[in-house]
Protein backbone atom coordinates (compact mmCIF):
# COMPACT_ATOMS: atom_id res chain seq x y z
CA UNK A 1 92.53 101.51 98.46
CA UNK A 2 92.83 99.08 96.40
CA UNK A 3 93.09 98.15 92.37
CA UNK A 4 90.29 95.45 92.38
CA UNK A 5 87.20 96.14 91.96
CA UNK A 6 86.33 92.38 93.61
CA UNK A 7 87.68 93.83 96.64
CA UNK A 8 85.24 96.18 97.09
CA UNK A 9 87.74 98.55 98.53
CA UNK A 10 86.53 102.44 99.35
CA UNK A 11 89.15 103.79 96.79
CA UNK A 12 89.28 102.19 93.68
CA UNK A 13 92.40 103.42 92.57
CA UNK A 14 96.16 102.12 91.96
CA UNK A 15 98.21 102.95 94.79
CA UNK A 16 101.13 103.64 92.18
CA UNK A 17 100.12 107.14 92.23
CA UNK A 18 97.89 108.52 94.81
CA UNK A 19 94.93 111.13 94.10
CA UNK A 20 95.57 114.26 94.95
CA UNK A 21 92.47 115.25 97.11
CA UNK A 22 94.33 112.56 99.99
CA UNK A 23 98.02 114.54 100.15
CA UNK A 24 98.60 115.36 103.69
CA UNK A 25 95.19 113.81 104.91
CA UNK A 26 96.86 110.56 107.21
CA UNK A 27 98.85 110.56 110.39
CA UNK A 28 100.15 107.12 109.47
CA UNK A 29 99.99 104.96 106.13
CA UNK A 30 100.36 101.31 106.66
CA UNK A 31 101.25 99.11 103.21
CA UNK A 32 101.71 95.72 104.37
CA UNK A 33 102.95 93.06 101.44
CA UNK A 34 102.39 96.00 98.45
CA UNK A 35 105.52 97.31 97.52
CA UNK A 36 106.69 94.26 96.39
CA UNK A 37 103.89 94.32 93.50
CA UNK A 38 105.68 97.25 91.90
CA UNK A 39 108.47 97.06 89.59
CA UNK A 40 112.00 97.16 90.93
CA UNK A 41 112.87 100.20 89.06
CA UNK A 42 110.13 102.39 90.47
CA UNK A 43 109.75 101.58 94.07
CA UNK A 44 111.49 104.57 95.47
CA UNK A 45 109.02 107.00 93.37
CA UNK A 46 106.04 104.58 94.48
CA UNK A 47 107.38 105.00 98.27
CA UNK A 48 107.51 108.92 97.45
CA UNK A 49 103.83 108.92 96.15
CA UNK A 50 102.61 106.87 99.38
CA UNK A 51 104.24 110.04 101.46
CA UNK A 52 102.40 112.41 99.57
CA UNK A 53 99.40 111.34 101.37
CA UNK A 54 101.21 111.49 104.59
CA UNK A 55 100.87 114.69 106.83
CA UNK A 56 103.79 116.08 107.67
CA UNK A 57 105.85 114.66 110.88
CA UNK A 58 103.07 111.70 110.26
CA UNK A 59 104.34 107.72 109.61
CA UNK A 60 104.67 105.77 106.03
CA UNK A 61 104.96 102.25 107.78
CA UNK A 62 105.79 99.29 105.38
CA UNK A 63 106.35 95.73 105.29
CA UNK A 64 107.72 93.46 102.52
CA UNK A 65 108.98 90.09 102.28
CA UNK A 66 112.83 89.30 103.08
CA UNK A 67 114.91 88.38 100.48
CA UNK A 68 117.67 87.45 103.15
CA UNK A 69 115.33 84.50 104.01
CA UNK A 70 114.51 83.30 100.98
CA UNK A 71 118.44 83.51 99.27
CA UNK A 72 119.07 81.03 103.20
CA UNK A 73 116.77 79.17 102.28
CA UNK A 74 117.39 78.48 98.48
CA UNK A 75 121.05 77.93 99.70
CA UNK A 76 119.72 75.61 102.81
CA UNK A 77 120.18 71.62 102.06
CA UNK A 78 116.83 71.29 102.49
CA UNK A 79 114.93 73.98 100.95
CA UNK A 80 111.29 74.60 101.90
CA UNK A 81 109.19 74.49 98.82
CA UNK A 82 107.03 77.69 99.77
CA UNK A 83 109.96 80.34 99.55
CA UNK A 84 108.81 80.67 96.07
CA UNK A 85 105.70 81.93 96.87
CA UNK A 86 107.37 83.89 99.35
CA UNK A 87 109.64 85.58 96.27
CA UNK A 88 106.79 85.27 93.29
CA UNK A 89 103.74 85.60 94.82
CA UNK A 90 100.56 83.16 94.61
CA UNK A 91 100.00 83.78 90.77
CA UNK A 92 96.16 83.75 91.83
CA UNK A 93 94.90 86.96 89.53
CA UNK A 94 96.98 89.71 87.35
CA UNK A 95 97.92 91.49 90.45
CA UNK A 96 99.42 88.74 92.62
CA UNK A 97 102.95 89.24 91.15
CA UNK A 98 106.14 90.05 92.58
CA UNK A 99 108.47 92.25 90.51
CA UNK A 100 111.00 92.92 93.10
CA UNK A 101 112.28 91.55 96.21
CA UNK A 102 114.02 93.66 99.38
CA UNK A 103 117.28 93.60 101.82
CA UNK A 104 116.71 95.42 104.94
CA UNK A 105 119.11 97.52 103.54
CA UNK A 106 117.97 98.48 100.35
CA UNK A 107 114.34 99.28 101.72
CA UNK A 108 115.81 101.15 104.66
CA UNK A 109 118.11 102.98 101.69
CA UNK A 110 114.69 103.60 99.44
CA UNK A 111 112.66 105.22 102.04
CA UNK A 112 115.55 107.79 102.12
CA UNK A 113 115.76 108.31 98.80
CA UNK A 114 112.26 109.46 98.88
CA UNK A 115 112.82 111.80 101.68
CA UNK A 116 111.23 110.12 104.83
CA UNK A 117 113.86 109.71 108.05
CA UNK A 118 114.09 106.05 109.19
CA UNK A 119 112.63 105.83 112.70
CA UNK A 120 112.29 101.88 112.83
CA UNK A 121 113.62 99.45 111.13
CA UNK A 122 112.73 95.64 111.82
CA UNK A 123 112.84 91.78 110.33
CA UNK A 124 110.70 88.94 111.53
CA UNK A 125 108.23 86.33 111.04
CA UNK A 126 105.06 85.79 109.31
CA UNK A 127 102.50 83.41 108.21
CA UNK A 128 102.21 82.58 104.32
CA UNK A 129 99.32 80.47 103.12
CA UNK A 130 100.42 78.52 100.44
CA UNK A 131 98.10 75.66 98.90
CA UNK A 132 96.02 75.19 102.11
CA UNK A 133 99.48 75.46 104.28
CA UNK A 134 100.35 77.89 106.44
CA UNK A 135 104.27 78.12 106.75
CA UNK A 136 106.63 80.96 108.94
CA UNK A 137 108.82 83.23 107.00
CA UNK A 138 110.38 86.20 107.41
CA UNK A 139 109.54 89.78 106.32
CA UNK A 140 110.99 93.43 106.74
CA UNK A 141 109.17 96.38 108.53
CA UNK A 142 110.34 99.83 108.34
CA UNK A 143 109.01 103.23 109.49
CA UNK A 144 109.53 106.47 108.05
CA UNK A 145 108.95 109.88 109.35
CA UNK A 146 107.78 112.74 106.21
CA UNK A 147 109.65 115.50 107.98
CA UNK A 148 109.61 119.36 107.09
CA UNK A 149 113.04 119.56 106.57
CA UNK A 150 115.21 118.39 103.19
CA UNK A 151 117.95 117.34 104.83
CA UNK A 152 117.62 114.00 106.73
CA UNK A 153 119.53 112.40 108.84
CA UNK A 154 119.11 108.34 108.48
CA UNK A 155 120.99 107.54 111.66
CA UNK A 156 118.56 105.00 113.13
CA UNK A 157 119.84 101.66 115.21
CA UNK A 158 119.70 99.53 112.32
CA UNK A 159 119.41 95.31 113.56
CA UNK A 160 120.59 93.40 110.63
CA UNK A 161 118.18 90.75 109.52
CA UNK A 162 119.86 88.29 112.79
CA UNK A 163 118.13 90.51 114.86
CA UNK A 164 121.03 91.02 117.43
CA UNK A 165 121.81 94.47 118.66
CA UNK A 166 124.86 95.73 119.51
CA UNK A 167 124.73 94.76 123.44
CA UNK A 168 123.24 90.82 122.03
CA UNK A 169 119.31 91.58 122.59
CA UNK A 170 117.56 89.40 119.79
CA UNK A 171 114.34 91.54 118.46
CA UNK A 172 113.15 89.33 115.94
CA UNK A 173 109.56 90.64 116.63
CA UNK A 174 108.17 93.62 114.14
CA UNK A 175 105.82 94.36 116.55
CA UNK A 176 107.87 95.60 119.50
CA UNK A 177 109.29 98.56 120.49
CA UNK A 178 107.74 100.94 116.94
CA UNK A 179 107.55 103.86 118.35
């Protein structure tokens, strides 16, 4: 799915609302780097659309820049140039905007708000291309269960954005242990 037609994507469509011919149709929904392109204000509703399409006891699995990484490294002495791309986005068409920027917290806090149960919740690196360079930065992966029942329990090991756990195991890879 996608909104540009130069994309040639098999659903033309804005993924701020989803058609209704897809509700419950997907054991898992992956959204890597979209949320972001959504205004601040409606990002919980946008999350809430994206379960829609989610069967029930099926995954809504996003990722999104970290906004902890780019406020260290605005504060750092020597600030790499590419964490505004990292914040704004490339600028390249009308789409490639950002229009708001997540903690860990507040996107773990969202994806309750629209009803899913936090399973996972990660931070940790990832390639940007910026101007013909590709740079590591950091970026925030959570996974949310659409479960049957309304009231939902949020109690998942949460690993701040130092990746330390309680007994001191860094997990600074989004990759492991998702399930």
């Amino acid at each position: 799915m996608d909104i540009d037609p130069a994309c040639n994507p098999m659903i033309l469509h804005n993924a701020r609302t989803m058609p209704e011919d897809l509700y419950d149709q997907f054991d898992h929904v992956f959204a890597s780097h979209v949320l972001e392109h959504f205004s601040y204000w409606e990002t919980v509703d946008v999350i809430r659309e994206w379960a829609k399409v989610v069967k029930p006891d099926g995954c809504l699995h996003i990722l999104v820049p970290s906004l902890e990484w780019a406020a260290r490294m605005v504060l750092n002495d020597q600030p790499t140039k590419y964490v505004l791309p990292h914040l704004y986005a490339g600028h390249v068409n009308k789409w490639d905007f950002h229009l708001a920027a997540f903690t860990m917290r507040l996107l773990r806090t969202q994806f309750a708000a629209a009803g899913l149960k936090v399973v996972a919740a990660r931070s940790g690196e990832y390639m940007i291309n910026v101007a013909g360079d590709t740079i590591k930065a950091e970026q925030h992966y959570v996974k949310g269960v659409k479960v049957k029942d309304e009231s939902i329990s949020n109690n998942v090991e949460f690993r701040p954005n130092n990746g330390v756990d309680s007994e001191g195991n860094v997990d600074r890879g989004i990759g492991n242990n998702l399930s």
